[in-house]
PDB file of N, CA and C in Angstrom:
ATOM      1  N   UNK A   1     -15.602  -0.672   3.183  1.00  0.00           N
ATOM      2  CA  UNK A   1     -15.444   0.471   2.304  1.00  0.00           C
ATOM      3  C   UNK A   1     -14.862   0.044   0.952  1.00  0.00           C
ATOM      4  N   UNK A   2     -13.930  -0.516   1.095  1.00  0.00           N
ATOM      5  CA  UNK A   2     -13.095  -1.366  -0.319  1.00  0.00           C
ATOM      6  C   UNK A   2     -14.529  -1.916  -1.081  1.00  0.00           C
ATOM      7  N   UNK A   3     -15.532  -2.976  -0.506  1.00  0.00           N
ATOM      8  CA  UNK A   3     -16.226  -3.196  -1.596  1.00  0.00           C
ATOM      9  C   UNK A   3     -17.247  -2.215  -2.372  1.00  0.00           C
ATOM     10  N   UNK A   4     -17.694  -1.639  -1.311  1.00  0.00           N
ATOM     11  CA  UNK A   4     -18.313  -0.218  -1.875  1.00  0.00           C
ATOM     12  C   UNK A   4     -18.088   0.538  -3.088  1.00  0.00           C
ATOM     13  N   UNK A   5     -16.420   0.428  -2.399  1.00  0.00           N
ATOM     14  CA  UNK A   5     -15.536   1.263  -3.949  1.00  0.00           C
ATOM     15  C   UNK A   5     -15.349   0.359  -5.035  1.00  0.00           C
ATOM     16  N   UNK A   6     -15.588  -0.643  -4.554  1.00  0.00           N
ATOM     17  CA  UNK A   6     -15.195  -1.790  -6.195  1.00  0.00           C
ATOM     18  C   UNK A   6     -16.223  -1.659  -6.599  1.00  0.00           C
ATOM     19  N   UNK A   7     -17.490  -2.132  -5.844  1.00  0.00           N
ATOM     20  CA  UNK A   7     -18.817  -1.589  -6.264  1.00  0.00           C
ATOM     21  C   UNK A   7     -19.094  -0.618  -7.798  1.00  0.00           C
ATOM     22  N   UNK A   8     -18.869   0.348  -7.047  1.00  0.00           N
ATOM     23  CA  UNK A   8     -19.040   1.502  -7.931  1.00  0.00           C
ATOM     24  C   UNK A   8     -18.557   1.870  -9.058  1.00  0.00           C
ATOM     25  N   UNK A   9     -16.861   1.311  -8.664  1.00  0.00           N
ATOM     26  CA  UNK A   9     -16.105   1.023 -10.135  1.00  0.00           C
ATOM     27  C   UNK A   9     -16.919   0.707 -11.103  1.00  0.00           C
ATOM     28  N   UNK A  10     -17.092  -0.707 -10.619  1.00  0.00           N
ATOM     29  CA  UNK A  10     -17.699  -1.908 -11.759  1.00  0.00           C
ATOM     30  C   UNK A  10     -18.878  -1.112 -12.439  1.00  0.00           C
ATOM     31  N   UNK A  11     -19.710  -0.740 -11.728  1.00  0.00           N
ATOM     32  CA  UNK A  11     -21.149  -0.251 -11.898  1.00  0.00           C
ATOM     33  C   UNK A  11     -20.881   1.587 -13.183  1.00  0.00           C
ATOM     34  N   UNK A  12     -19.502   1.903 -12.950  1.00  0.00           N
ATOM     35  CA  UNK A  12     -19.091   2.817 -13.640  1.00  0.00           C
ATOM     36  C   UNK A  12     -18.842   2.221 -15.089  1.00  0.00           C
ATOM     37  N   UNK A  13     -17.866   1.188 -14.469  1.00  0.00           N
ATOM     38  CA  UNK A  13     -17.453   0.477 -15.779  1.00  0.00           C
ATOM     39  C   UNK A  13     -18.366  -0.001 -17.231  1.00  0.00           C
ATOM     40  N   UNK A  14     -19.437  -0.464 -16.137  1.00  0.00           N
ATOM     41  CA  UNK A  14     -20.188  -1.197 -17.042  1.00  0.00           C
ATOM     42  C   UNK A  14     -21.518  -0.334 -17.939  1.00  0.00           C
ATOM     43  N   UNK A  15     -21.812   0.931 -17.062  1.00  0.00           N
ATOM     44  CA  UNK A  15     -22.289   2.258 -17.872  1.00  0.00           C
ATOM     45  C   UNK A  15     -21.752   2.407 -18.876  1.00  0.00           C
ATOM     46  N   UNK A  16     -20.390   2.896 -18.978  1.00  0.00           N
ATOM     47  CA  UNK A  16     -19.654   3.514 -19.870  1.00  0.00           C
ATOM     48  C   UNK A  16     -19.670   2.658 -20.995  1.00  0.00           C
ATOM     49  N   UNK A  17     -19.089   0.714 -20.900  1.00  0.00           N
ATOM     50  CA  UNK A  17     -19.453   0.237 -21.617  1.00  0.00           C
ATOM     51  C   UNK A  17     -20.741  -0.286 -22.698  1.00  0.00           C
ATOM     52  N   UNK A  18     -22.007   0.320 -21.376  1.00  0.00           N
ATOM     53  CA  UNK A  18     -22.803  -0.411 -22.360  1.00  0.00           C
ATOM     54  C   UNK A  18     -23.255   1.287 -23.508  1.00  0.00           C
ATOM     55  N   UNK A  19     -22.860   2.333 -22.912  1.00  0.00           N
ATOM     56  CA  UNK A  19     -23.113   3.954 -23.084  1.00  0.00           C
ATOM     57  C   UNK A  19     -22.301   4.082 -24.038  1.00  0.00           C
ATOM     58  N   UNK A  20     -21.294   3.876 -24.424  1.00  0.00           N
ATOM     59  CA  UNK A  20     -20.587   4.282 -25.413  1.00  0.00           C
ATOM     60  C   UNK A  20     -19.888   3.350 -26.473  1.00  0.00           C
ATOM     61  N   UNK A  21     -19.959   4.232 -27.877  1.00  0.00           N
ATOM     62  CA  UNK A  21     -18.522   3.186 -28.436  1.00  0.00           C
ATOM     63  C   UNK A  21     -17.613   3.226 -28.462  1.00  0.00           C
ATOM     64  N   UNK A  22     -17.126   4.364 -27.847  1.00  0.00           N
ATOM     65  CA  UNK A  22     -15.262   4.895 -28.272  1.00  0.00           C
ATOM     66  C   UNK A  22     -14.635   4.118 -27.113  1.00  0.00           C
ATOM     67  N   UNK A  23     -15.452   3.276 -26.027  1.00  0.00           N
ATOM     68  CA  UNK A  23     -14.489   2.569 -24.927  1.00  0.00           C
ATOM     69  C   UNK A  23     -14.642   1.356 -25.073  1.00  0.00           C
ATOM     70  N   UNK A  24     -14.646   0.358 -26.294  1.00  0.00           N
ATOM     71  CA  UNK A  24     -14.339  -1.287 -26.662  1.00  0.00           C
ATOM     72  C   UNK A  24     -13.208  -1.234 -25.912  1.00  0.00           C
ATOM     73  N   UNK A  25     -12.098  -0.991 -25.602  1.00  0.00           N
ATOM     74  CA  UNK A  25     -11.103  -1.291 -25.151  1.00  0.00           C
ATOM     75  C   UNK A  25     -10.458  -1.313 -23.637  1.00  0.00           C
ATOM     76  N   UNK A  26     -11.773  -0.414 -23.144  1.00  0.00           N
ATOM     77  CA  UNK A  26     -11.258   0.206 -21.555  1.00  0.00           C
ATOM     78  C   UNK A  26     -11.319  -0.996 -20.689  1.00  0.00           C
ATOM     79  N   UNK A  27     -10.058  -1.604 -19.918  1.00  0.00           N
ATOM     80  CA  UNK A  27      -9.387  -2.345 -18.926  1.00  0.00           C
ATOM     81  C   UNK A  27     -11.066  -2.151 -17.782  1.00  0.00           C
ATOM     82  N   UNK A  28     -10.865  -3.233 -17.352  1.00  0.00           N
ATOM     83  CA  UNK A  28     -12.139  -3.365 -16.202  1.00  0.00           C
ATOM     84  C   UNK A  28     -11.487  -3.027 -14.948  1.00  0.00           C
ATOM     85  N   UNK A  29     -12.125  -2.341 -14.037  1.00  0.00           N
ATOM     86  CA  UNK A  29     -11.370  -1.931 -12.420  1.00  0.00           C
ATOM     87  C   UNK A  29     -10.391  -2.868 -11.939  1.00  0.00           C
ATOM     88  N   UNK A  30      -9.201  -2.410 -11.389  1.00  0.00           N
ATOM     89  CA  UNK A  30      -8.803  -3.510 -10.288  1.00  0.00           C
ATOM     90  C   UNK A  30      -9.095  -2.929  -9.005  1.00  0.00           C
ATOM     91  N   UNK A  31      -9.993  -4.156  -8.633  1.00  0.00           N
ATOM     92  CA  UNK A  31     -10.324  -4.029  -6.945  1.00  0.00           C
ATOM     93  C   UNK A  31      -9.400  -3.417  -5.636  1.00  0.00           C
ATOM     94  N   UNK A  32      -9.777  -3.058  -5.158  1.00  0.00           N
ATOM     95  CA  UNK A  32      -8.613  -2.313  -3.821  1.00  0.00           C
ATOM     96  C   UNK A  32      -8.359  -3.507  -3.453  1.00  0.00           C
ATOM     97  N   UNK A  33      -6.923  -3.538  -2.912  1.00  0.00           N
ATOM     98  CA  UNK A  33      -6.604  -4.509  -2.161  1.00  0.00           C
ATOM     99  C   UNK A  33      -7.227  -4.392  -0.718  1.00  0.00           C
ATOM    100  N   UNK A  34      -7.468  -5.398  -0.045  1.00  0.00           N
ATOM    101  CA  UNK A  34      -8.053  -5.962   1.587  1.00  0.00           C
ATOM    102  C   UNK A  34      -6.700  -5.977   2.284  1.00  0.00           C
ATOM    103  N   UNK A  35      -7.012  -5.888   3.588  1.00  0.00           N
ATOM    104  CA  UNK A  35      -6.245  -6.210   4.443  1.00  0.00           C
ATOM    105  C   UNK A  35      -5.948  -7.577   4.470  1.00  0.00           C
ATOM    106  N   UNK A  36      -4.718  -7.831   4.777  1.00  0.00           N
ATOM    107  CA  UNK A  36      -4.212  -9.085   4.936  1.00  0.00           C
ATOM    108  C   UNK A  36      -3.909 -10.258   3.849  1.00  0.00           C
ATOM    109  N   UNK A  37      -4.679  -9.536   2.873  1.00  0.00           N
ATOM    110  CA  UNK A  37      -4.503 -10.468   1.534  1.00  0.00           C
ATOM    111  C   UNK A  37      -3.520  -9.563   0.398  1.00  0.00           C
ATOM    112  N   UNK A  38      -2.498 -10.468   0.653  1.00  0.00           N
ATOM    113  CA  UNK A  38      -1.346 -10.026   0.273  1.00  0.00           C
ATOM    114  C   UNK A  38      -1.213 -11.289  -1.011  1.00  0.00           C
ATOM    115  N   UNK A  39      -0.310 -10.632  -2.189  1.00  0.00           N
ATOM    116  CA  UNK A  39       0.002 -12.284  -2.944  1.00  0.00           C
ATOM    117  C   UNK A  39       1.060 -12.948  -1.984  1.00  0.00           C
ATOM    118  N   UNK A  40       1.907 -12.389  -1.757  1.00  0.00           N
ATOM    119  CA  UNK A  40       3.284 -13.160  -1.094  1.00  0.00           C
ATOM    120  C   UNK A  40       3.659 -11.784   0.112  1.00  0.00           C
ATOM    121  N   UNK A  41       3.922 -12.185   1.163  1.00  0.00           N
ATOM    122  CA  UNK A  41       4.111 -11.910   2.349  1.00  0.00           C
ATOM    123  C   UNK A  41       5.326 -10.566   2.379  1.00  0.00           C
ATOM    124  N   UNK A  42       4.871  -9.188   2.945  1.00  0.00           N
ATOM    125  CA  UNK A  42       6.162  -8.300   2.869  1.00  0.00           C
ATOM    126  C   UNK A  42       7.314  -8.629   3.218  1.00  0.00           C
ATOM    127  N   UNK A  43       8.624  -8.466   2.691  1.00  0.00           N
ATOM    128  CA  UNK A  43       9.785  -8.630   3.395  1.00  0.00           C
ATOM    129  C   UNK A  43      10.147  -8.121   4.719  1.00  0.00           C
ATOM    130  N   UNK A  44      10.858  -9.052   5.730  1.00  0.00           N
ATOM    131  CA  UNK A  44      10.908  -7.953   6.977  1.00  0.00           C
ATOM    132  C   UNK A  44      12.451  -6.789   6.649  1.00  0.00           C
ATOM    133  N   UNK A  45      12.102  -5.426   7.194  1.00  0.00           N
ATOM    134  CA  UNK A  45      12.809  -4.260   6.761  1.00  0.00           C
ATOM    135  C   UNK A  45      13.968  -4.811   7.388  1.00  0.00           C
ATOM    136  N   UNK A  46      15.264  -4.598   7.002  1.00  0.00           N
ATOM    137  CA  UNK A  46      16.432  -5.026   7.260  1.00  0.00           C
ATOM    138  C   UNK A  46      17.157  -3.508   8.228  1.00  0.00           C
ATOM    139  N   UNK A  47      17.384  -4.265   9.611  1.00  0.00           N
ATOM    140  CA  UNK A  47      17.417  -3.300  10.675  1.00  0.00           C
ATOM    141  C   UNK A  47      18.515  -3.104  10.853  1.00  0.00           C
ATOM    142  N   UNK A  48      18.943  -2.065  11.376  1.00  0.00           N
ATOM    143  CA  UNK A  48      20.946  -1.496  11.616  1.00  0.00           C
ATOM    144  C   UNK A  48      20.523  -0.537  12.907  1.00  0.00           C
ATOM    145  N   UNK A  49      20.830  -1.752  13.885  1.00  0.00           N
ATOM    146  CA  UNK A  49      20.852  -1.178  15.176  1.00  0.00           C
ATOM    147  C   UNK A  49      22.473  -0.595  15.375  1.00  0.00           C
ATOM    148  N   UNK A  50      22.632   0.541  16.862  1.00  0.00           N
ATOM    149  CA  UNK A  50      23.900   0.801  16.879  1.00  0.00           C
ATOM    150  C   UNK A  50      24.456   0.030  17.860  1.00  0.00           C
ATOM    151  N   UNK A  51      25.841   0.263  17.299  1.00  0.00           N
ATOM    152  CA  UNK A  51      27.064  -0.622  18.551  1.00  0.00           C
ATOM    153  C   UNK A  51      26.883   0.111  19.664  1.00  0.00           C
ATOM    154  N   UNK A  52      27.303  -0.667  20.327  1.00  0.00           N
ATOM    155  CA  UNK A  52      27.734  -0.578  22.088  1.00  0.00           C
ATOM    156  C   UNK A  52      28.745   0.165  22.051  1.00  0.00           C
ATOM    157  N   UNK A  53      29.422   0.631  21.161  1.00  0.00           N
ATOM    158  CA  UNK A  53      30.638   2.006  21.507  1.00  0.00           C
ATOM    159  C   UNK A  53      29.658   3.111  20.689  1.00  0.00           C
ATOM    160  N   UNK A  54      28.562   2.990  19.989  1.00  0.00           N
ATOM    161  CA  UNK A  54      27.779   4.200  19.333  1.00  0.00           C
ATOM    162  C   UNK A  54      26.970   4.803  20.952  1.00  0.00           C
ATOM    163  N   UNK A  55      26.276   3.480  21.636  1.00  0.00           N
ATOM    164  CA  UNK A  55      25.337   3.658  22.409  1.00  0.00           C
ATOM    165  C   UNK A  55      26.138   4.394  23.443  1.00  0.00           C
ATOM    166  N   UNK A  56      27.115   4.168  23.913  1.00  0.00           N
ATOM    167  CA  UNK A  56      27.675   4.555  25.478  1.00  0.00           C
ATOM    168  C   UNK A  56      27.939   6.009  24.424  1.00  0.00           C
ATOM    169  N   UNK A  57      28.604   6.229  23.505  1.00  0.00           N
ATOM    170  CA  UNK A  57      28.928   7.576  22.901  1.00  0.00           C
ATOM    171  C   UNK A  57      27.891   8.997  23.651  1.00  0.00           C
ATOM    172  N   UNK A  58      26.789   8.077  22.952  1.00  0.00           N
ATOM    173  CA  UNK A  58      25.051   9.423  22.938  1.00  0.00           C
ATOM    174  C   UNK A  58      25.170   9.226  24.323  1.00  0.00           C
ATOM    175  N   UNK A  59      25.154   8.232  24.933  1.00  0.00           N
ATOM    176  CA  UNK A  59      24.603   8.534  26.619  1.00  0.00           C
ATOM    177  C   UNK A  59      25.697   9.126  27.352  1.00  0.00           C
ATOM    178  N   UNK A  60      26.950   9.304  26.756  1.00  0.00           N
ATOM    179  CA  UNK A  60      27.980   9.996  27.525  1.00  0.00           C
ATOM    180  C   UNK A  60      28.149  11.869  27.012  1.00  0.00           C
ATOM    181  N   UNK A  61      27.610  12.133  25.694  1.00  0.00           N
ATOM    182  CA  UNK A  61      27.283  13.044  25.391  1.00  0.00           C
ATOM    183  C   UNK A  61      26.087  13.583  26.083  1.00  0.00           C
ATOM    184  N   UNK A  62      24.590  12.837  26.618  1.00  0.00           N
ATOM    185  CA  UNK A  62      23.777  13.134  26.545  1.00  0.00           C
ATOM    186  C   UNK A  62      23.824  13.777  28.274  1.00  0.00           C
ATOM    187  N   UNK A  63      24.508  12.751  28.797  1.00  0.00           N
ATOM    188  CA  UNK A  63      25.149  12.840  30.401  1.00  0.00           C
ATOM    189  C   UNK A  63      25.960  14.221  30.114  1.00  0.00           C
ATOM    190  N   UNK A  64      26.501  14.557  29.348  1.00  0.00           N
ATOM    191  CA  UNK A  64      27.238  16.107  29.411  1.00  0.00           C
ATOM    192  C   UNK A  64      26.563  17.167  29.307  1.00  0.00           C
ATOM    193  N   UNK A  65      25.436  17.324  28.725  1.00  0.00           N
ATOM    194  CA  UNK A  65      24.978  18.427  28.268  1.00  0.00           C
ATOM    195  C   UNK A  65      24.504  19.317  30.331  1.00  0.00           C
TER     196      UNK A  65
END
């Protein structure tokens, strides 16, 4: 689907350019990004699990209800 849509971009792009003069200046498509092609790799999300006096807390609350 991504190339499809770049496809069409381009094929837009290049109408308009050869169709008009008021767009000398118009920037050419940037392509959708693909899966997996990343420039540099996501950071992993920085996790905040709870303590062992949070955990027994909920399960001693949860044991009350």
């Amino acid at each position: 689907m991504a190339r499809v849509s770049d496809a069409l971009e381009l094929s837009n792009f290049l109408f308009l350019k050869a169709h008009s003069d008021s767009v000398s200046d118009l920037p050419p498509p940037d392509p959708l990004p693909r899966p997996g092609m990343y420039p540099e790799p996501p950071e992993p999300p920085e996790e905040d699990f709870a303590s062992g006096a949070e955990v027994a807390e909920f399960f001693q609350a949860m044991g009350n209800m």
